[in-house]
N, C-alpha and C. Protein backbone atom coordinates (compact mmCIF):
# COMPACT_ATOMS: atom_id res chain seq x y z
N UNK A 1 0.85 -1.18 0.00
CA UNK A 1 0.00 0.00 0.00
C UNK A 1 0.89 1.24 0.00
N UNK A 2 0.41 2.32 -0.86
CA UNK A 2 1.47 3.62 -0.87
C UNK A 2 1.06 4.30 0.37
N UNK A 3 2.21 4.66 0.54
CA UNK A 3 2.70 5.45 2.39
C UNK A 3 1.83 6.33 2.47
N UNK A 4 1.22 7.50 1.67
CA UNK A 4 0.83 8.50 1.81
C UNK A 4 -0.63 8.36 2.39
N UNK A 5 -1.76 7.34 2.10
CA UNK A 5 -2.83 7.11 2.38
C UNK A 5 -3.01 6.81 4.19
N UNK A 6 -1.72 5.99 4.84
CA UNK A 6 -1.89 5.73 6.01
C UNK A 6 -1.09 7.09 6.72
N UNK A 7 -0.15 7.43 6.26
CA UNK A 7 0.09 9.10 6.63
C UNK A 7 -1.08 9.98 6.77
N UNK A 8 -1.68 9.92 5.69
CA UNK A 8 -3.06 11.47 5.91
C UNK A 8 -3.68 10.55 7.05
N UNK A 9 -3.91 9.07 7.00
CA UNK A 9 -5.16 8.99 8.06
C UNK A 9 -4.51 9.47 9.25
N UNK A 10 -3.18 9.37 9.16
CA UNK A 10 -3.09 9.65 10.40
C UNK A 10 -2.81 10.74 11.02
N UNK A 11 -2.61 11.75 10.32
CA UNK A 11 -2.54 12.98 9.90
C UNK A 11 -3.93 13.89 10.05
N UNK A 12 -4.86 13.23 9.82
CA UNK A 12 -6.13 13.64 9.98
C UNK A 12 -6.86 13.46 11.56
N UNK A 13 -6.17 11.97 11.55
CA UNK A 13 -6.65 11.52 12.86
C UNK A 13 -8.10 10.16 12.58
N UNK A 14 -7.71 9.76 11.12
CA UNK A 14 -9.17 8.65 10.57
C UNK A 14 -8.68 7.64 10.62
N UNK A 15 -9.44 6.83 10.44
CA UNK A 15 -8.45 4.90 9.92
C UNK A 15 -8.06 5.31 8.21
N UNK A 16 -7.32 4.54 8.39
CA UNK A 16 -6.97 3.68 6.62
C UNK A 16 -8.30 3.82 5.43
N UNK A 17 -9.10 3.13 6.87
CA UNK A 17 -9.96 2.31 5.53
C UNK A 17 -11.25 3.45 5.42
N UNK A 18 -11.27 4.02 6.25
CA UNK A 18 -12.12 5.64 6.11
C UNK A 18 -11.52 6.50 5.67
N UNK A 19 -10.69 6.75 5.13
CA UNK A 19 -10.03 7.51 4.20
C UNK A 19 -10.08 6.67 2.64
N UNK A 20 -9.51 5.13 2.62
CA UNK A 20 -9.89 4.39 1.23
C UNK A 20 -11.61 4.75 1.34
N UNK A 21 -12.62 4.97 2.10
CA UNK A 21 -13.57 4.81 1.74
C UNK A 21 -14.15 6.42 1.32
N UNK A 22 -13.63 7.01 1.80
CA UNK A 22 -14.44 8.27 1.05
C UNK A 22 -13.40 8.86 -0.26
N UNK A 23 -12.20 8.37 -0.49
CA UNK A 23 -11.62 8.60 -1.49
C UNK A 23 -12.58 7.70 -2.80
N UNK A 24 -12.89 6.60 -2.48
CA UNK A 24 -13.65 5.77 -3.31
C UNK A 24 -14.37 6.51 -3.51
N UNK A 25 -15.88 6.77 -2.72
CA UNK A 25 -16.81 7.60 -2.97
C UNK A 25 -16.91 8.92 -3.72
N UNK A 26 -15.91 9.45 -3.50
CA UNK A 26 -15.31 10.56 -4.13
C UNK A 26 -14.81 10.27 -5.65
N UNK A 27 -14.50 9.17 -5.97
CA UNK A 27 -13.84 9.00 -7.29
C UNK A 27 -15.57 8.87 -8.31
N UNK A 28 -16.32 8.59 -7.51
CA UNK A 28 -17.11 8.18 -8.41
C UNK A 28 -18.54 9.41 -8.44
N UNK A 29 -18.38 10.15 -7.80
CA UNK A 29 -18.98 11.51 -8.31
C UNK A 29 -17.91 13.06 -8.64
N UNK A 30 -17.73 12.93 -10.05
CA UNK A 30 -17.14 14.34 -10.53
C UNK A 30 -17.47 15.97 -9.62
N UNK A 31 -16.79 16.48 -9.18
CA UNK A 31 -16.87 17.63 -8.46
C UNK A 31 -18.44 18.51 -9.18
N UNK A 32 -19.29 18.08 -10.31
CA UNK A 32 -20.02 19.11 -11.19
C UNK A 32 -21.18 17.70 -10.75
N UNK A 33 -21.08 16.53 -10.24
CA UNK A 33 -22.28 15.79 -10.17
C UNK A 33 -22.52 15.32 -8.69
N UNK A 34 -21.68 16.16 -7.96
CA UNK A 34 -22.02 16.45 -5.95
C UNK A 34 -23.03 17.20 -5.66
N UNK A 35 -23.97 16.84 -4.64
CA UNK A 35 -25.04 17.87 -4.88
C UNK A 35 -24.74 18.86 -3.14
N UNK A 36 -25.22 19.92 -3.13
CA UNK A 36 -25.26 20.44 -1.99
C UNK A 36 -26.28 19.69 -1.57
N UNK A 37 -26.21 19.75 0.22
CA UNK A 37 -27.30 19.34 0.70
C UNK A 37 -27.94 18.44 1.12
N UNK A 38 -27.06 17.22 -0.37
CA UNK A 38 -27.49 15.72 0.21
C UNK A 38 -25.99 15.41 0.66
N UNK A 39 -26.29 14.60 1.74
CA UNK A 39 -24.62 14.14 2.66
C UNK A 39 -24.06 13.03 2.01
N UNK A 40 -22.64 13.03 2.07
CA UNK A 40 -21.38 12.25 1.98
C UNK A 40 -22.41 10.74 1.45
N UNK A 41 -22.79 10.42 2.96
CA UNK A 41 -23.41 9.03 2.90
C UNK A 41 -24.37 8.34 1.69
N UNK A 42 -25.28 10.13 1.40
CA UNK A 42 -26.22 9.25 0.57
C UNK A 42 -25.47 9.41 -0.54
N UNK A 43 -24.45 9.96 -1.18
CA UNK A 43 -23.48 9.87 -2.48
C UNK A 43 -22.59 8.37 -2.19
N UNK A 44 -21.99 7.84 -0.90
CA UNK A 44 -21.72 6.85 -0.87
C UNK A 44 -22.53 5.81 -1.02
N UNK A 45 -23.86 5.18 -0.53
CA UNK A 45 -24.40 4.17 -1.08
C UNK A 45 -25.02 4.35 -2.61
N UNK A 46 -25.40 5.82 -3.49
CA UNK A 46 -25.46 5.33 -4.17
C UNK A 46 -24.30 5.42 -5.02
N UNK A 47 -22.92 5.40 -4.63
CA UNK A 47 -22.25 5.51 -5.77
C UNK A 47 -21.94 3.97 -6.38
N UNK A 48 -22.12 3.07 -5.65
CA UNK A 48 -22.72 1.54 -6.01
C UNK A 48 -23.26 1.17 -7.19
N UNK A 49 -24.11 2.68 -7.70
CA UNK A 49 -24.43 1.97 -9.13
C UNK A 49 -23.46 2.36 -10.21
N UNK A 50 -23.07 1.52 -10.96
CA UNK A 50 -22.42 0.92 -11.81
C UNK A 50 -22.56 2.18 -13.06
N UNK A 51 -24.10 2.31 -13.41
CA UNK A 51 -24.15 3.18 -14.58
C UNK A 51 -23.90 4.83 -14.12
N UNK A 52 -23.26 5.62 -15.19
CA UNK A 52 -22.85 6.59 -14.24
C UNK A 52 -24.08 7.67 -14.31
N UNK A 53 -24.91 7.11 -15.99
CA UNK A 53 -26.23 8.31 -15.93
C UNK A 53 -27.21 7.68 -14.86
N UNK A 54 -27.33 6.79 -14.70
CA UNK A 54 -28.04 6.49 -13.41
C UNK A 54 -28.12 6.59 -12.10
N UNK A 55 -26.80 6.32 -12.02
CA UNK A 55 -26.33 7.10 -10.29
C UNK A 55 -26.50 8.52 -10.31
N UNK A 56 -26.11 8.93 -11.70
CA UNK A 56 -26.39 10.65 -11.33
C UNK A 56 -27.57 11.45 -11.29
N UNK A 57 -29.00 9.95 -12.11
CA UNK A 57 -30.17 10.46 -12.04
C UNK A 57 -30.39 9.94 -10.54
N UNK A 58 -29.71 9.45 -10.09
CA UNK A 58 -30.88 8.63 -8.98
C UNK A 58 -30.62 9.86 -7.99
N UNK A 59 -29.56 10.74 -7.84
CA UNK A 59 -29.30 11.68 -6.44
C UNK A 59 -30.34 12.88 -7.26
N UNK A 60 -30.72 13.06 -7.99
CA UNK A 60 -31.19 14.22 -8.51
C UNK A 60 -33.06 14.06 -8.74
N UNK A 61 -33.25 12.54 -8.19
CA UNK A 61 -34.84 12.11 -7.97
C UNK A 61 -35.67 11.52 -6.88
N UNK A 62 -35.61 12.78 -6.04
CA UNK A 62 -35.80 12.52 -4.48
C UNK A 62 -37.06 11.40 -4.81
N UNK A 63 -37.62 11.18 -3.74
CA UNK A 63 -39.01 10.53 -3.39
C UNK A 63 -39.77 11.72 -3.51
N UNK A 64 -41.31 10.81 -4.08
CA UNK A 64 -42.61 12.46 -4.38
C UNK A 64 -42.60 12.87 -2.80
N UNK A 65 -42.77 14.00 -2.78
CA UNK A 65 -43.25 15.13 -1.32
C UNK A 65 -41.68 15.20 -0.96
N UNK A 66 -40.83 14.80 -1.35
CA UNK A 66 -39.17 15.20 -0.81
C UNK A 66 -38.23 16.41 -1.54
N UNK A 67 -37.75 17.10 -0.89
CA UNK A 67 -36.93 18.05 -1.37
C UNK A 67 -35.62 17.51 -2.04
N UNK A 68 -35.13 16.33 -1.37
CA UNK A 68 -33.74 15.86 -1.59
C UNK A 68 -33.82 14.25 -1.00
N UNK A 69 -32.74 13.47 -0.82
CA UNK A 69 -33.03 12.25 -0.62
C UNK A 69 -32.16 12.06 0.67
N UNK A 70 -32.89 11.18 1.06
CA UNK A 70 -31.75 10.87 2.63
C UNK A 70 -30.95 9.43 2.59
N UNK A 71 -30.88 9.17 3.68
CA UNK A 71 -30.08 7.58 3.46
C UNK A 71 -30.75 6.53 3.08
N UNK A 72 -31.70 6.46 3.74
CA UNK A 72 -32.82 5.05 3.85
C UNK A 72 -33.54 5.28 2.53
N UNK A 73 -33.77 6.57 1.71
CA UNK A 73 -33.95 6.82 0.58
C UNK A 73 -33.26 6.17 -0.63
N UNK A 74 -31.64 6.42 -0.33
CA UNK A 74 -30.86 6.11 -1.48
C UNK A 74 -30.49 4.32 -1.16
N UNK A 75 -31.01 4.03 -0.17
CA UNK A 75 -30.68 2.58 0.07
C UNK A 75 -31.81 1.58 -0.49
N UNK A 76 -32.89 2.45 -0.25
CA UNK A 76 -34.32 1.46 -1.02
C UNK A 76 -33.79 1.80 -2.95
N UNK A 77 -33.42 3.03 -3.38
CA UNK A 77 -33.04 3.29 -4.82
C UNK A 77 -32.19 1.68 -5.04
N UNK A 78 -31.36 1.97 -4.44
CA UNK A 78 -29.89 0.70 -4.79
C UNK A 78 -30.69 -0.90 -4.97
N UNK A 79 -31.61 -0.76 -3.58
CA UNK A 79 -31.74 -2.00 -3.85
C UNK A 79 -33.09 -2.36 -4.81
N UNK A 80 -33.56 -1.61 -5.05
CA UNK A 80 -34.87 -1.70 -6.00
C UNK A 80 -33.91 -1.74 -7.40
N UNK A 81 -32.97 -1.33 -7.63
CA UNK A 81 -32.14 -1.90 -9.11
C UNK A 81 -31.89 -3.60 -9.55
N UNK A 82 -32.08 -3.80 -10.49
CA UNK A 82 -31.90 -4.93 -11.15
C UNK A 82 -30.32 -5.48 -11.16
N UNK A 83 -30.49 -6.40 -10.72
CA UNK A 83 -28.75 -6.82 -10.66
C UNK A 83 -28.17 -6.84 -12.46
N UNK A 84 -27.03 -6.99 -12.65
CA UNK A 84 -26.06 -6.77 -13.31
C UNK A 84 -26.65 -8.31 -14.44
N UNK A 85 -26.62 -8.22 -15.79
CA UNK A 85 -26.88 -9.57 -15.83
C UNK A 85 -25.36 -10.15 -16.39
N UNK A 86 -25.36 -11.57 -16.49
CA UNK A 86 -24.11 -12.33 -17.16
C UNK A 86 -23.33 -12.04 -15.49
N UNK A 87 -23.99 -11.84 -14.54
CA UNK A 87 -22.66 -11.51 -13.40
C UNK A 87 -23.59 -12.86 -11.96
N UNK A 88 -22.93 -13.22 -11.43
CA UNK A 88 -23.39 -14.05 -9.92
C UNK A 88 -24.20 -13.26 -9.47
N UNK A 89 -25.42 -13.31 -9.37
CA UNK A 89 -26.61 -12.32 -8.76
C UNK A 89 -26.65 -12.89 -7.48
N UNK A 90 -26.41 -14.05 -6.68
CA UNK A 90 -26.41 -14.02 -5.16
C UNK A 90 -24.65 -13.42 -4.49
N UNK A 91 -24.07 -13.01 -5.55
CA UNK A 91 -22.82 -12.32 -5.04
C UNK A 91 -22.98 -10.74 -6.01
N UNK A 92 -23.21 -10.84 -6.76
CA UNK A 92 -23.22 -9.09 -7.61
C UNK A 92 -24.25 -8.23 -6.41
N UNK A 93 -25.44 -9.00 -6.49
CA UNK A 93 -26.61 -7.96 -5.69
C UNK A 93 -26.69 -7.96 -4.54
N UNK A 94 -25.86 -9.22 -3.21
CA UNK A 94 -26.12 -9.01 -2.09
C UNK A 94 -24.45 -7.75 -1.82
N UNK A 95 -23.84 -7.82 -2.93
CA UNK A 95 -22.83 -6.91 -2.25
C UNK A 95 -23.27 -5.31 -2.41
N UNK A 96 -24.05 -4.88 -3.58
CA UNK A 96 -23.92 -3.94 -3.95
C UNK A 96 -25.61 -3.43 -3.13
N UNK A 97 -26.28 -4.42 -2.71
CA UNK A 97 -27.08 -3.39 -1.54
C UNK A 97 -26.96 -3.70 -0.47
N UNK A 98 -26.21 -4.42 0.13
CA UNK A 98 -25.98 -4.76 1.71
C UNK A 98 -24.41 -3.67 1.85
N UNK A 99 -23.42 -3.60 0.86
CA UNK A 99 -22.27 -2.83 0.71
C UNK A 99 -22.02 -1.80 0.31
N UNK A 100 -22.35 -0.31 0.13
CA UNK A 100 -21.99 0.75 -0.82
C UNK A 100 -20.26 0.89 -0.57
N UNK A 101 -19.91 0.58 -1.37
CA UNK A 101 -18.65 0.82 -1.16
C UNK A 101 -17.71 -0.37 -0.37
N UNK A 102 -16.41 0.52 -0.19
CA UNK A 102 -15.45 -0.40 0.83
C UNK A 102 -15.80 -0.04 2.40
N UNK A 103 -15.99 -1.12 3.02
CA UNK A 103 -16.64 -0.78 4.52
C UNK A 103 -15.93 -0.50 5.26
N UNK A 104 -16.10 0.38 6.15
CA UNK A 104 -15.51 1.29 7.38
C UNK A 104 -14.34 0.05 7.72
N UNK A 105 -14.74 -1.46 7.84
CA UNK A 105 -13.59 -1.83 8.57
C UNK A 105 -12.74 -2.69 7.37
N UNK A 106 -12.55 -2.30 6.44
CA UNK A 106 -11.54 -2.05 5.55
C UNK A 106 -12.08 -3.31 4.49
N UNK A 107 -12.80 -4.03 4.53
CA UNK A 107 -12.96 -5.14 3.85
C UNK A 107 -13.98 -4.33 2.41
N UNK A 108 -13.17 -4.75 1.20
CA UNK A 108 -13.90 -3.91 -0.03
C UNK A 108 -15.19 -4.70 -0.20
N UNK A 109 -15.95 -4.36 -0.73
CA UNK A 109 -16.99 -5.24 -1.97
C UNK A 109 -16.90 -5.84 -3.09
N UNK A 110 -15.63 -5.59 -3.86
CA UNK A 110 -15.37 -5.85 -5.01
C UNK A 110 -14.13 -6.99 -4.96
């Protein structure tokens, strides 16, 4: 692993794998497709989806009567998606809605 990642965590004062995890999250929304307003979290579970016009419609289509989307919001989105086809659907779909991402205690999804 390159030095610099366990330096900032520690530097910051985070773990390893909370720093790999919001760097992840971060790779997968462009600075122009972050929204104000909705938190870290709900850009982390849905950055899970795979398609990128889809993940970027899904933060931008709250629930009817909602201003914006919350967690338990973007977690019913993820898992109401159709798994991946040609891929292990009792391993593609239990990771990608039980997992957004690499988990706090360092173990990835992928």
């Amino acid at each position: 692993m390159d030095v610099s990642l366990p330096r900032l965590a520690e530097d910051i004062g985070l773990s390893v794998s909370t720093v790999k995890q919001a760097r992840w999250t971060a790779s997968r929304w462009s600075t122009d497709q972050r929204r104000k307003g909705v938190s870290f979290t709900v850009h982390r579970v849905l950055a899970s989806i795979e398609d990128d016009a889809e993940r970027f419609a899904a933060i931008d289509q709250p629930p009817e009567g909602k201003t914006r989307c919350t967690v338990d919001d973007a977690q019913r989105v993820n898992q109401s998606l159709p798994c991946p086809q040609g891929q292990n659907p009792s391993v593609i779909c239990w990771t990608r809605r039980f997992t957004a991402g690499p988990s706090p205690r360092g173990r990835s999804a992928k």
